[in-house]
Protein backbone atom coordinates (compact mmCIF):
# COMPACT_ATOMS: atom_id res chain seq x y z
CA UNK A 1 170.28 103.12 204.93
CA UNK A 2 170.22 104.08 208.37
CA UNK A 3 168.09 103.05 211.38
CA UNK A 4 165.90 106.37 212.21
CA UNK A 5 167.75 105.86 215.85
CA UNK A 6 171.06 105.61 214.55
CA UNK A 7 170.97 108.72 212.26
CA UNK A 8 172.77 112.61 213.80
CA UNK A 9 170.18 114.55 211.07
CA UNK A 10 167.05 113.90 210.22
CA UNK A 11 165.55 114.34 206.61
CA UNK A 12 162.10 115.85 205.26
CA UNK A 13 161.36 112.36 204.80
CA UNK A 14 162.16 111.45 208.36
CA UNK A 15 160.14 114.26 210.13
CA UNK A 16 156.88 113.17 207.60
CA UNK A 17 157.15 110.04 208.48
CA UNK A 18 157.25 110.98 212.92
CA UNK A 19 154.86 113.43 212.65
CA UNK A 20 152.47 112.26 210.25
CA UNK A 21 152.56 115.56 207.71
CA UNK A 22 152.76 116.52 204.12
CA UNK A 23 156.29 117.38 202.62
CA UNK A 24 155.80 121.00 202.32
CA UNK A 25 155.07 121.10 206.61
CA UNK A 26 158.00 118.80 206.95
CA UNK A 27 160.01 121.46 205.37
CA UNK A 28 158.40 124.02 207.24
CA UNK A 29 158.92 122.56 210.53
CA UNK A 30 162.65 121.72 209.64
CA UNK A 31 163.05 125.70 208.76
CA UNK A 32 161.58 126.50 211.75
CA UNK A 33 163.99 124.52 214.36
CA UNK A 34 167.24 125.30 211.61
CA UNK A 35 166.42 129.09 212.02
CA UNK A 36 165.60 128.52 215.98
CA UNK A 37 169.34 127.11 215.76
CA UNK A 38 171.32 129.22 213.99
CA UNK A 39 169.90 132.45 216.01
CA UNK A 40 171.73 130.16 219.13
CA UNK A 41 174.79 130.01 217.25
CA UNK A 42 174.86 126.53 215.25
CA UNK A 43 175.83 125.54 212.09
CA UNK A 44 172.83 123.79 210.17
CA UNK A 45 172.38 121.46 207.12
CA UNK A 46 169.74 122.90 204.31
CA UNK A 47 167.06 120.18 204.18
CA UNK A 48 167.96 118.66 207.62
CA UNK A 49 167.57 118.71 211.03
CA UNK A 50 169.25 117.63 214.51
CA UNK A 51 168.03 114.65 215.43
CA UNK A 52 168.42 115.35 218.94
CA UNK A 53 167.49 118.85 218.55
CA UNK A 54 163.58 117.38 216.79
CA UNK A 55 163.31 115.01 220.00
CA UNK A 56 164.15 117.78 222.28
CA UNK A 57 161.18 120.30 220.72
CA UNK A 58 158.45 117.51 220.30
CA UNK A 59 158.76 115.18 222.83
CA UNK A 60 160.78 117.26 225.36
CA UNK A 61 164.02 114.38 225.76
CA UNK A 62 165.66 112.58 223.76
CA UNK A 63 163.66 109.80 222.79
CA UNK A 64 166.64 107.34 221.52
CA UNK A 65 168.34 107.21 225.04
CA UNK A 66 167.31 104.36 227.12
């Protein structure tokens, strides 16, 4: 399995595990920035979000660059 750092997507798992939530507000949140991202245009995974995209919205950069 990945390192959280190495990975493009991030799973329901993943975003429970940064935020500190139940699975049911991990989906909720992922919904949330997937819909925020396909009303700019992108192409998104069911069940997933962009790493980079997460990092951007909660901790305003991207957390994984040095």
């Amino acid at each position: 399995m990945k390192e959280l750092a190495q990975k493009a997507q991030l799973t329901v798992e993943d975003v429970q595990l940064l935020l500190g939530v139940s699975q049911s507000h991990a989906y909720k949140v992922i919904r949330e920035l997937n819909k925020e991202l396909t009303d700019k245009g992108f192409y998104v995974v069911r069940g997933k979000v962009s790493q980079k995209f997460f990092n951007e919205k909660f901790y305003g950069i991207n957390r994984w660059e040095g």
